[in-house]
Protein backbone atom coordinates (compact mmCIF):
# COMPACT_ATOMS: atom_id res chain seq x y z
CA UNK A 1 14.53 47.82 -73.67
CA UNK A 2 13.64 45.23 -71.05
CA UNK A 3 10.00 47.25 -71.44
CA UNK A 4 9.22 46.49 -74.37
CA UNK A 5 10.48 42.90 -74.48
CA UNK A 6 7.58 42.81 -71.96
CA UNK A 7 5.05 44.37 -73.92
CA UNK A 8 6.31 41.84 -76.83
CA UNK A 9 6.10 39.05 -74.36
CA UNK A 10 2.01 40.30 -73.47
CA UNK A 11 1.00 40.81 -76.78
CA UNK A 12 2.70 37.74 -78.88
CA UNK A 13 2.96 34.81 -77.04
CA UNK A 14 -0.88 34.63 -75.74
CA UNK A 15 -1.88 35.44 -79.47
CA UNK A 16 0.80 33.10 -80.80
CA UNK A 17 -1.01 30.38 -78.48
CA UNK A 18 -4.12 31.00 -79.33
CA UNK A 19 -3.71 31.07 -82.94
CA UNK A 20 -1.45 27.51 -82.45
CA UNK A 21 -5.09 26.36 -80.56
CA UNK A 22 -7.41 27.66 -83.91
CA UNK A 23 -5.07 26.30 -85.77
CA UNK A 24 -5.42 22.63 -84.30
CA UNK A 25 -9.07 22.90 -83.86
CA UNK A 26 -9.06 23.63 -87.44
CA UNK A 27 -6.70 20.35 -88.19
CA UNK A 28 -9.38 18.67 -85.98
CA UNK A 29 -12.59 19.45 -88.07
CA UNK A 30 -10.56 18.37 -91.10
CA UNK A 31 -9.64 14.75 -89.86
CA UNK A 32 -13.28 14.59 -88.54
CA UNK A 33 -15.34 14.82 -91.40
């Protein structure tokens, strides 16, 4: 069990993060233009 809440933990959380940063870098063209 405690093996796969690590492979969970490796695979979401750096794609959740990264997805969070697109997602404000996306916010941030908006507001610019």
């Amino acid at each position: 069990m405690s093996q796969i809440d690590q492979l969970v933990q490796d695979l979401f959380l750096p794609n959740y993060f990264f997805n969070r940063g697109s997602l404000f870098h996306e916010l941030n063209k908006l507001i610019e233009t």
